[in-house]
PDB file of N, CA and C in Angstrom:
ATOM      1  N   UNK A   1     124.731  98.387  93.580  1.00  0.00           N
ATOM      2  CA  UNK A   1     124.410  99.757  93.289  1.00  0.00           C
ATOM      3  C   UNK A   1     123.685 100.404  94.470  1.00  0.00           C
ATOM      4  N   UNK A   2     122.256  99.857  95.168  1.00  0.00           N
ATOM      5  CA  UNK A   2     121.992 100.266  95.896  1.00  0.00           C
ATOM      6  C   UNK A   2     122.517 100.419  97.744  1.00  0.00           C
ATOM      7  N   UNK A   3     123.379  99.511  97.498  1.00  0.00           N
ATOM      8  CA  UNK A   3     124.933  99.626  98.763  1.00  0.00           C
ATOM      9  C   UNK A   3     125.215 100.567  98.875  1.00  0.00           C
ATOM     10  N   UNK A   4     125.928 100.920  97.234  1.00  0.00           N
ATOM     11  CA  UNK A   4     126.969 102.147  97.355  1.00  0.00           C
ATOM     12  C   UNK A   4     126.174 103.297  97.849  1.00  0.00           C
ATOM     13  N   UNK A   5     124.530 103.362  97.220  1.00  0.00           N
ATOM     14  CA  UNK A   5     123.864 104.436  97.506  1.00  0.00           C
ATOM     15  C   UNK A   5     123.593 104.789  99.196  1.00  0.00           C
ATOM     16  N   UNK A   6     123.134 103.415  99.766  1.00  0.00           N
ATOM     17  CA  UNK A   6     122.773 103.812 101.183  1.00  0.00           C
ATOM     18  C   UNK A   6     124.356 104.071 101.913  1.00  0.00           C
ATOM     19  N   UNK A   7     125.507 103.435 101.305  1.00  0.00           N
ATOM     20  CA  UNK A   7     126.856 103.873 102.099  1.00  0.00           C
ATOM     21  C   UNK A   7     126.834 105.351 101.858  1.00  0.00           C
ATOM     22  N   UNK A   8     126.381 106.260 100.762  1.00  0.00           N
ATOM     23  CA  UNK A   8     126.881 107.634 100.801  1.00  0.00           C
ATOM     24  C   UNK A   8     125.892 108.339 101.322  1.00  0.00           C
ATOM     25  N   UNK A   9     124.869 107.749 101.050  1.00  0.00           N
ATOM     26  CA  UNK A   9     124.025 108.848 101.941  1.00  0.00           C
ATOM     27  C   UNK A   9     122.540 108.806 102.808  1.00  0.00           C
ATOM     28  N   UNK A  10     123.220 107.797 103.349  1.00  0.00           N
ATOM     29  CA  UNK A  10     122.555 107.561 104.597  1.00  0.00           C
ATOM     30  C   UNK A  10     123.340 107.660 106.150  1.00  0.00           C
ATOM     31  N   UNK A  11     122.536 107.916 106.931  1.00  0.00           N
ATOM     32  CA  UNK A  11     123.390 108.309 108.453  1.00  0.00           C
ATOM     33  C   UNK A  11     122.726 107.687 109.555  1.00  0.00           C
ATOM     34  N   UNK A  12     122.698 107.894 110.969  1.00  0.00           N
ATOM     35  CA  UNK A  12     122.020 107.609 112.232  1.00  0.00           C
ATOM     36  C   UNK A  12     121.176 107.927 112.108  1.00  0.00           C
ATOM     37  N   UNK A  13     120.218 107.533 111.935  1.00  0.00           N
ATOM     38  CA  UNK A  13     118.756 107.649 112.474  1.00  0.00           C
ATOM     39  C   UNK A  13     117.558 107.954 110.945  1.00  0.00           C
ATOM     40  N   UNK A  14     118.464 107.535 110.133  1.00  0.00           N
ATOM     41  CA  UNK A  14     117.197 107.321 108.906  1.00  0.00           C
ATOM     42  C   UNK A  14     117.037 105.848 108.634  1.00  0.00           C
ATOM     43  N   UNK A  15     116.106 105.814 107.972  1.00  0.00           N
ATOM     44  CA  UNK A  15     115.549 104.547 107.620  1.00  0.00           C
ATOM     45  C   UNK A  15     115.829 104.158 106.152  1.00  0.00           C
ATOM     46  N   UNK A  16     115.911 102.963 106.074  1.00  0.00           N
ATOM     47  CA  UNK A  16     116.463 102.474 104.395  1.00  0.00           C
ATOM     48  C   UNK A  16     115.185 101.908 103.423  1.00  0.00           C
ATOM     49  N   UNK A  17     114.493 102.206 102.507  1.00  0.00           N
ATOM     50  CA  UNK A  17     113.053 101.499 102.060  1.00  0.00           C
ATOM     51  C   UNK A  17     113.630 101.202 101.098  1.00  0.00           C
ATOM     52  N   UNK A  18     113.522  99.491 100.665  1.00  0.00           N
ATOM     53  CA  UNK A  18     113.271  98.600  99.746  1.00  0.00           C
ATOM     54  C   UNK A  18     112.373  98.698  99.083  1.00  0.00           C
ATOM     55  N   UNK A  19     112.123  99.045  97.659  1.00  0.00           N
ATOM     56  CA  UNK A  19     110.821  98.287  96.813  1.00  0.00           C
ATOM     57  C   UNK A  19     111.153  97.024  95.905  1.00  0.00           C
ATOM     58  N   UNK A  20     110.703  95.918  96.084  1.00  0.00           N
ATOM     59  CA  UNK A  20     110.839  94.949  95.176  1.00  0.00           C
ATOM     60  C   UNK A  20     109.434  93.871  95.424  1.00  0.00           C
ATOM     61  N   UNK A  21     108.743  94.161  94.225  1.00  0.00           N
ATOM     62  CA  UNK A  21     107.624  93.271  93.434  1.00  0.00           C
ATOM     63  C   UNK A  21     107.659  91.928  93.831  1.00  0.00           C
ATOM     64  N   UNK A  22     108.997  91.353  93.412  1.00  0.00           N
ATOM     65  CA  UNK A  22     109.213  89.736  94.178  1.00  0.00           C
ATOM     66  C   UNK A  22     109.741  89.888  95.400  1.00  0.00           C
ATOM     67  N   UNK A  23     110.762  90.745  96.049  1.00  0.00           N
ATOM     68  CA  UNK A  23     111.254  90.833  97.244  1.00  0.00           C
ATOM     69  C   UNK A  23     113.131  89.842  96.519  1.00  0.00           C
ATOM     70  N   UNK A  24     113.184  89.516  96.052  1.00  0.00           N
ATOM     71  CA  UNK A  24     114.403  89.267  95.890  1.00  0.00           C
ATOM     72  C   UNK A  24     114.958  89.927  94.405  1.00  0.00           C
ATOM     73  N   UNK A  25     114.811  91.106  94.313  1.00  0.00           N
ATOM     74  CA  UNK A  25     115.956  91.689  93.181  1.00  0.00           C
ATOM     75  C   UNK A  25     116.869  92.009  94.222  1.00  0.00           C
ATOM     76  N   UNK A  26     118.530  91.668  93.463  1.00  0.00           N
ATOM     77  CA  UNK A  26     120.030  91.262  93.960  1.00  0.00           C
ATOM     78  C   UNK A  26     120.039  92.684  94.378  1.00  0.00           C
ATOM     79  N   UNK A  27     119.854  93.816  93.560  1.00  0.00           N
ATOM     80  CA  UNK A  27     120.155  94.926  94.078  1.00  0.00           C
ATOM     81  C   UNK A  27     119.877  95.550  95.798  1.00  0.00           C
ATOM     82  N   UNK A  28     118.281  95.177  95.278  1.00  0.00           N
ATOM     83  CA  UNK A  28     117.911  95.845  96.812  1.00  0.00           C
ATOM     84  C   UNK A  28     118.205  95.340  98.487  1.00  0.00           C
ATOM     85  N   UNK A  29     117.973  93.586  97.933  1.00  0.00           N
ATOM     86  CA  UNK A  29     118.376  92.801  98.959  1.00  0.00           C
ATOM     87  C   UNK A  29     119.854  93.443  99.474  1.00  0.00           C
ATOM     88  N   UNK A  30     120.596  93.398  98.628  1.00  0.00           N
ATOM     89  CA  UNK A  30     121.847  94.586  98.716  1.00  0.00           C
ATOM     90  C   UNK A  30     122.003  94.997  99.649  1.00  0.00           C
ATOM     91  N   UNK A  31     121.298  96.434  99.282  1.00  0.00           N
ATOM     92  CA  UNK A  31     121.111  98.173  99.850  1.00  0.00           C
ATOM     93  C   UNK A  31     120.531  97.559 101.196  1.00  0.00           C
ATOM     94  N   UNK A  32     119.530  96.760 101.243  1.00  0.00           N
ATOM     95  CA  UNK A  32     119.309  96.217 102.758  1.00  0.00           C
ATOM     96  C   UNK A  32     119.729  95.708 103.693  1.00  0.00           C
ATOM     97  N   UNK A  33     120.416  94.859 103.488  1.00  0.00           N
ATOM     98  CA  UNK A  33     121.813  93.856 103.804  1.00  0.00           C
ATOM     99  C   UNK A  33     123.082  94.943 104.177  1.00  0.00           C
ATOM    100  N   UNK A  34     122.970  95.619 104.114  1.00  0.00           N
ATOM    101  CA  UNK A  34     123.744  96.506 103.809  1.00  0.00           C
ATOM    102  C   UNK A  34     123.790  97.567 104.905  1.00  0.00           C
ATOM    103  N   UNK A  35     122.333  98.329 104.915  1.00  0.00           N
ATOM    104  CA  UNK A  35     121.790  98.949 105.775  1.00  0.00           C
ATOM    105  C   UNK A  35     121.708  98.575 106.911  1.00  0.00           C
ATOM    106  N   UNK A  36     121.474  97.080 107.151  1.00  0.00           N
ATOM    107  CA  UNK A  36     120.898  96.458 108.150  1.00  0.00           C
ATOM    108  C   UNK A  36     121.832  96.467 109.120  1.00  0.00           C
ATOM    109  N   UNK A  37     123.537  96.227 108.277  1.00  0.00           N
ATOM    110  CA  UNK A  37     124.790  96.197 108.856  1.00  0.00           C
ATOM    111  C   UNK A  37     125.316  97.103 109.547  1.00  0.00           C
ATOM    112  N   UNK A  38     124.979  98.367 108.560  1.00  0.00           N
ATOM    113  CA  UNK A  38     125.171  99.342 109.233  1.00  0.00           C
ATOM    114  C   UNK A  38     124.309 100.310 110.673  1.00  0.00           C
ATOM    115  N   UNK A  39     123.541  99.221 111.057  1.00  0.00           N
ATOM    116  CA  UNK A  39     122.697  99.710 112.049  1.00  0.00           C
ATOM    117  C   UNK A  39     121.307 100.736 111.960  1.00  0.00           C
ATOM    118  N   UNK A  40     121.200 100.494 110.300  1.00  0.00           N
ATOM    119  CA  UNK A  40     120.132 101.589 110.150  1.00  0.00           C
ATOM    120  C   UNK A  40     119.362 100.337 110.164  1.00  0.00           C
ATOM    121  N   UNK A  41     117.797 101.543 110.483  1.00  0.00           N
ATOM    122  CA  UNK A  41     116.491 101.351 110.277  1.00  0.00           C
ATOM    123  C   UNK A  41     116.072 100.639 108.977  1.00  0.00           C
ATOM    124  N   UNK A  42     115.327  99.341 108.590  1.00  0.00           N
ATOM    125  CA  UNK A  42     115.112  99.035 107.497  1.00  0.00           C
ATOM    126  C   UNK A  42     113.350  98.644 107.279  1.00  0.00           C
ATOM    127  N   UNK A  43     112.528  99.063 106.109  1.00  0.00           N
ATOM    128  CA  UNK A  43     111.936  98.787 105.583  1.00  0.00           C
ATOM    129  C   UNK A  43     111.510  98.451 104.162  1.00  0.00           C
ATOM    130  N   UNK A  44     110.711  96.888 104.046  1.00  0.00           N
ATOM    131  CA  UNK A  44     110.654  96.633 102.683  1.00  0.00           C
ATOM    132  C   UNK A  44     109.191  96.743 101.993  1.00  0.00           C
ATOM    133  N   UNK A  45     108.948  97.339 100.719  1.00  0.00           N
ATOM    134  CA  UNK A  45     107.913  97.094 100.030  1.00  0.00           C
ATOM    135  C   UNK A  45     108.186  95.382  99.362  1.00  0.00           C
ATOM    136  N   UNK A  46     107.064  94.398  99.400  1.00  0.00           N
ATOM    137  CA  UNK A  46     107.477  93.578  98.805  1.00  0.00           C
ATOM    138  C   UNK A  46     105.822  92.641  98.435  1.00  0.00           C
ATOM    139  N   UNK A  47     106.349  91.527  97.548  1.00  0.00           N
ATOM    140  CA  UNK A  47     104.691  90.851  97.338  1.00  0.00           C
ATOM    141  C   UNK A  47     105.009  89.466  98.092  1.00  0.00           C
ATOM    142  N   UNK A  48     103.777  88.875  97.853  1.00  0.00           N
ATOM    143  CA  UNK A  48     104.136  87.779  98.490  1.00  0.00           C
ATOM    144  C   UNK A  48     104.122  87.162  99.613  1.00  0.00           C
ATOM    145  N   UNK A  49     105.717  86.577  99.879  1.00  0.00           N
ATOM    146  CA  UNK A  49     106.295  86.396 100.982  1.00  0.00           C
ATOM    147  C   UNK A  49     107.137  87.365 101.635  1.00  0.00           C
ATOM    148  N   UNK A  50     107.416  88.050 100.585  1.00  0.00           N
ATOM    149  CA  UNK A  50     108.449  89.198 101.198  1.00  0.00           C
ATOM    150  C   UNK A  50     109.797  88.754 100.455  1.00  0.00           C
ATOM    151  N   UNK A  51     109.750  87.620  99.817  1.00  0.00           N
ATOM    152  CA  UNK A  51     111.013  87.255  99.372  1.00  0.00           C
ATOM    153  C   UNK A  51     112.845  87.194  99.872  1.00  0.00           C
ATOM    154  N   UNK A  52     113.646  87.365  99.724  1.00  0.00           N
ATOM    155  CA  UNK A  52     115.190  87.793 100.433  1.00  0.00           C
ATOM    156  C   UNK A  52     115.348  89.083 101.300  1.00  0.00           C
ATOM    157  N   UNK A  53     114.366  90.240 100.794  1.00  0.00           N
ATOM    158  CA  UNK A  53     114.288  91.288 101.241  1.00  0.00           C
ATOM    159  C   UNK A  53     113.864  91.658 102.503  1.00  0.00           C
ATOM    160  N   UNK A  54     112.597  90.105 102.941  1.00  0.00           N
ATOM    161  CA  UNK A  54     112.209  90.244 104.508  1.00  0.00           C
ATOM    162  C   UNK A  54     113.220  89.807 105.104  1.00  0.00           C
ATOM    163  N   UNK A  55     114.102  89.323 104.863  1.00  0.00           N
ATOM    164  CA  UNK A  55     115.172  88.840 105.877  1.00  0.00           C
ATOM    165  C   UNK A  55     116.369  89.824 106.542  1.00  0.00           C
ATOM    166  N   UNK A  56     116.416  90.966 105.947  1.00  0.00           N
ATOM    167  CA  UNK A  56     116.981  92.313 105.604  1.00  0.00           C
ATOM    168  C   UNK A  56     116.346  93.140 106.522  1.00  0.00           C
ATOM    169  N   UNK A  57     114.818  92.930 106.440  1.00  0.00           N
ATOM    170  CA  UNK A  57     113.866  94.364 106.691  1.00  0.00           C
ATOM    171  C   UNK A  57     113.507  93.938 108.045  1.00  0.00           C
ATOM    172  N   UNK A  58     113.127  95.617 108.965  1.00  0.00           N
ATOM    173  CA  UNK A  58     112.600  95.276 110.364  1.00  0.00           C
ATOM    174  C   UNK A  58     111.886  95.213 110.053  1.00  0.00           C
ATOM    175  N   UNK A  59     110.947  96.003 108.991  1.00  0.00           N
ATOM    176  CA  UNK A  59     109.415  95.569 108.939  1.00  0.00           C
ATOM    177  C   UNK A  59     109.398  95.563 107.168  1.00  0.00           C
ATOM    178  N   UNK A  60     108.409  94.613 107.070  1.00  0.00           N
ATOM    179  CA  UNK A  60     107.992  94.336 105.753  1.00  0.00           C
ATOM    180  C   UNK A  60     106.053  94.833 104.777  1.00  0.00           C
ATOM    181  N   UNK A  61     106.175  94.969 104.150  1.00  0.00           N
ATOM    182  CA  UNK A  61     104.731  95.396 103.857  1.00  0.00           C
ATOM    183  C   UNK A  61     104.699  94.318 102.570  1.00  0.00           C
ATOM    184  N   UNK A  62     104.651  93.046 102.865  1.00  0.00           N
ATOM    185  CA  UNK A  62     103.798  92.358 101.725  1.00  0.00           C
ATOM    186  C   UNK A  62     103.040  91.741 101.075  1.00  0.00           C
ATOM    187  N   UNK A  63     102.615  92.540 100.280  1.00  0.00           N
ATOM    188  CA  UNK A  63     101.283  92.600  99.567  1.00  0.00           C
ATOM    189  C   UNK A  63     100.864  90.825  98.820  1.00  0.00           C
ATOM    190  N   UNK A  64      99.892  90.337  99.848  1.00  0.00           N
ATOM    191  CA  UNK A  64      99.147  89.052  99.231  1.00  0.00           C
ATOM    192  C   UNK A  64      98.932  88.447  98.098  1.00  0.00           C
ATOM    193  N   UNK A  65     100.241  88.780  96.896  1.00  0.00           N
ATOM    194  CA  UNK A  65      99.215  89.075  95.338  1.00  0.00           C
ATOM    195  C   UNK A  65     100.657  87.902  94.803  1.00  0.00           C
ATOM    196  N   UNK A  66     100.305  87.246  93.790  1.00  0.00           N
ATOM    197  CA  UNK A  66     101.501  87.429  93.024  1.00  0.00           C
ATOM    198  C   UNK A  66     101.187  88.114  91.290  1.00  0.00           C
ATOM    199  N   UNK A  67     100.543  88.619  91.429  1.00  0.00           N
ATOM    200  CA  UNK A  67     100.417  89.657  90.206  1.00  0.00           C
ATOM    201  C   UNK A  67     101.115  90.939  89.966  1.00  0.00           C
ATOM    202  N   UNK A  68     102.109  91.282  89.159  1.00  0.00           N
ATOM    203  CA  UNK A  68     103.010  92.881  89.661  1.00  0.00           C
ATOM    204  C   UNK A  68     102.113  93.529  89.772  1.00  0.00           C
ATOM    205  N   UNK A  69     100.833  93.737  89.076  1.00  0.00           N
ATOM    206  CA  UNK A  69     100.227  94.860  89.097  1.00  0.00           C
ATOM    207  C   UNK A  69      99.650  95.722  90.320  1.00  0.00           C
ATOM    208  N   UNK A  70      98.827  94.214  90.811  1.00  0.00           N
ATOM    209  CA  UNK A  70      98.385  94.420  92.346  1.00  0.00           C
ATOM    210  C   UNK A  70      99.406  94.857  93.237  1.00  0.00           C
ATOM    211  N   UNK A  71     100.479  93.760  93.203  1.00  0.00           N
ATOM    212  CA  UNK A  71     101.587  94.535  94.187  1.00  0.00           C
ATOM    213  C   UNK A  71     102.081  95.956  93.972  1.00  0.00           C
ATOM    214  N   UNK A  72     101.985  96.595  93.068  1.00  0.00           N
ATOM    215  CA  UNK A  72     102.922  97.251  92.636  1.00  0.00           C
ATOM    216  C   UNK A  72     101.546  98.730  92.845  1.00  0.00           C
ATOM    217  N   UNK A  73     100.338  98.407  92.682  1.00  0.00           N
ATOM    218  CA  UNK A  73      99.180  99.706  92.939  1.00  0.00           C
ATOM    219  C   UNK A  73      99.129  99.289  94.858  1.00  0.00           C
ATOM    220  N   UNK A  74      99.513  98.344  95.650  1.00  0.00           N
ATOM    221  CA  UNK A  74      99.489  98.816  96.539  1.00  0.00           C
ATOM    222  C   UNK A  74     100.336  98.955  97.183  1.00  0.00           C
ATOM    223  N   UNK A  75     101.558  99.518  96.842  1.00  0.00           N
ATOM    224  CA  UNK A  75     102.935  99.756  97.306  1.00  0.00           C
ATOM    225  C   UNK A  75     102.794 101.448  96.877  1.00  0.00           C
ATOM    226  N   UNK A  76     102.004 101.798  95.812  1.00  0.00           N
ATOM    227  CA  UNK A  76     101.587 103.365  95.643  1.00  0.00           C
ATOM    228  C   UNK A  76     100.837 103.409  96.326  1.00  0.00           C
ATOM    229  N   UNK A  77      99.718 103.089  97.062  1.00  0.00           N
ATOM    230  CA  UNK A  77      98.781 103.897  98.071  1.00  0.00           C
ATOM    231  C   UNK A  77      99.690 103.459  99.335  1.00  0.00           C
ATOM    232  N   UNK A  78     100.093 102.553  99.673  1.00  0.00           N
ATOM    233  CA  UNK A  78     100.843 102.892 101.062  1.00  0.00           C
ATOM    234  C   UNK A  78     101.978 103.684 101.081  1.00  0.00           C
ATOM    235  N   UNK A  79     102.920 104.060 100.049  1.00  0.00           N
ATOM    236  CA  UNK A  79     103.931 105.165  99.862  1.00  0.00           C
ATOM    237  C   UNK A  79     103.423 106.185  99.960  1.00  0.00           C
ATOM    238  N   UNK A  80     101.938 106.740  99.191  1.00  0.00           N
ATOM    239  CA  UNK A  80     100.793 108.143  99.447  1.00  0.00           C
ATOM    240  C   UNK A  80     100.891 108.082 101.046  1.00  0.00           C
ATOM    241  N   UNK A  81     100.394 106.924 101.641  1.00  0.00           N
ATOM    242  CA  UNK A  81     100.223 107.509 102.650  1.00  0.00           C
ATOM    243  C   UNK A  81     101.020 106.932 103.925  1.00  0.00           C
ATOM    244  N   UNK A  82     102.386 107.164 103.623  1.00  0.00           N
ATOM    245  CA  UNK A  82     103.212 107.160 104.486  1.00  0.00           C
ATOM    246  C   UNK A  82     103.864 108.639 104.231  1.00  0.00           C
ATOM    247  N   UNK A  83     103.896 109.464 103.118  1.00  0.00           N
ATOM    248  CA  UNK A  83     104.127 110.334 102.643  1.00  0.00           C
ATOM    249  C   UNK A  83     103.249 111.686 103.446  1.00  0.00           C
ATOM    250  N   UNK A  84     101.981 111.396 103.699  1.00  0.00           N
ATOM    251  CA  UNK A  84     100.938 111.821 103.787  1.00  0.00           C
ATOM    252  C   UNK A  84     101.643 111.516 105.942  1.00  0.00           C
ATOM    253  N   UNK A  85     101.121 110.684 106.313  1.00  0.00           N
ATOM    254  CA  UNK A  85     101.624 110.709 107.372  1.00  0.00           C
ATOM    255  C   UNK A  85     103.239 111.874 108.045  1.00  0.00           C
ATOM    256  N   UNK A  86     103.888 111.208 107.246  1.00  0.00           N
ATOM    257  CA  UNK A  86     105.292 112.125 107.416  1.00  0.00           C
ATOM    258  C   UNK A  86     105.220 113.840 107.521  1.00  0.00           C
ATOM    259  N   UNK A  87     104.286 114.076 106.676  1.00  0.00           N
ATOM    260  CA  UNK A  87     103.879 115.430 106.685  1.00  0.00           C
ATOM    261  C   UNK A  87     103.457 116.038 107.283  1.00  0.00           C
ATOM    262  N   UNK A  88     102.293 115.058 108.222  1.00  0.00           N
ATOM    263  CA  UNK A  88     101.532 115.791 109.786  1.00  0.00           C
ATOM    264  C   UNK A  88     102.802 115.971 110.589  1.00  0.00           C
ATOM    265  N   UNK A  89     103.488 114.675 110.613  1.00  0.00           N
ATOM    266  CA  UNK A  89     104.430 114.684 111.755  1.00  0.00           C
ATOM    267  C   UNK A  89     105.259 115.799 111.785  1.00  0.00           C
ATOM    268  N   UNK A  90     105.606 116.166 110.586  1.00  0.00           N
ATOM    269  CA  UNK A  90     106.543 117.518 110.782  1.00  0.00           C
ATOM    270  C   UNK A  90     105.904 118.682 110.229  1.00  0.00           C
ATOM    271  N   UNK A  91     104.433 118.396 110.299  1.00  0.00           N
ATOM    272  CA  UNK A  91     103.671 119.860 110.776  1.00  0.00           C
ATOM    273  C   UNK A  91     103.180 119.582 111.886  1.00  0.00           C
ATOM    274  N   UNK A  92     103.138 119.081 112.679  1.00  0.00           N
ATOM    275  CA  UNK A  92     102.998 118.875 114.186  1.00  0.00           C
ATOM    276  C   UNK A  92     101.714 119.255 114.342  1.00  0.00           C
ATOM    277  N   UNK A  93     100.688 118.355 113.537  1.00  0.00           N
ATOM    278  CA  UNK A  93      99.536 118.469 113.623  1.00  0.00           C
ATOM    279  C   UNK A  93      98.859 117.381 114.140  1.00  0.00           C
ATOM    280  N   UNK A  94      97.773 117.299 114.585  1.00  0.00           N
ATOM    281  CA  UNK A  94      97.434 115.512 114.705  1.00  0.00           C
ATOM    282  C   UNK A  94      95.626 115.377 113.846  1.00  0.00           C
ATOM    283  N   UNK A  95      95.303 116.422 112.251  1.00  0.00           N
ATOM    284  CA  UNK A  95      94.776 116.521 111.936  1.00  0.00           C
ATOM    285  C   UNK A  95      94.901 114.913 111.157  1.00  0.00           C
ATOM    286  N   UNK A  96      93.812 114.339 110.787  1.00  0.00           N
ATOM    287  CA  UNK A  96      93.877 112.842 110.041  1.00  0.00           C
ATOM    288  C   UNK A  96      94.023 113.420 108.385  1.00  0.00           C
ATOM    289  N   UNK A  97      94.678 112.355 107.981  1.00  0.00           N
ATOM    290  CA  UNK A  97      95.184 112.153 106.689  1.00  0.00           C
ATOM    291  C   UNK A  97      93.637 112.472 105.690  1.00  0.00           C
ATOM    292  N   UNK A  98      94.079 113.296 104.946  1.00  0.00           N
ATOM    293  CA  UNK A  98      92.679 114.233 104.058  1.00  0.00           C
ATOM    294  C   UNK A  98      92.454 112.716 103.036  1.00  0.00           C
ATOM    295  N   UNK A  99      91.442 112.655 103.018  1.00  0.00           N
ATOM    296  CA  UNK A  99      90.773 111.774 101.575  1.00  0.00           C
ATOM    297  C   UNK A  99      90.456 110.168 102.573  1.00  0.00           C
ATOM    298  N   UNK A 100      90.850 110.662 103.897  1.00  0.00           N
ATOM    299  CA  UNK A 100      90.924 108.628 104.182  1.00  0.00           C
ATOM    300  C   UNK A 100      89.510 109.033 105.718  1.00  0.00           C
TER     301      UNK A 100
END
């Protein structure tokens, strides 16, 4: 499922983000595997080890826990603030990220 998604609409020069708790749901490993082939940019949210999904991803973010919960509240503050980042960049500001 997530194949078909990055085959339709993804292009040159975007990046592909994985979220998976264990790092190996079939789907995402997928969409990554996938991505990876196609020469895009890949990043994974993952716990752990990173599971199937680091093997996929140029870079991995995973979280030390094996608890979903933990993994899963800090895969929301680093999405805030990659979100948060993205936003200076294309306000072409170099003001720091408000609240941090």
């Amino acid at each position: 499922m997530f194949a078909r998604q990055v085959e339709a609409l993804c292009g040159p020069g975007d990046i592909v983000v994985g979220i998976s708790t264990s790092g190996n749901s079939a789907n995402v490993v997928r969409g990554l595997q996938f991505a990876r082939e196609s020469g895009l940019a890949t990043f994974a949210f993952t716990g752990e080890n990173g599971g199937q999904c680091a093997e996929f991803a140029d870079l991995t973010l995973a979280v030390p826990s094996p608890v979903t919960a933990r993994v899963q509240e800090c895969h929301l503050i680093a999405g805030h603030l990659l979100c948060d980042l993205a936003e200076l960049a294309f306000a072409g500001t170099s003001s720091t990220i408000s609240g941090c």
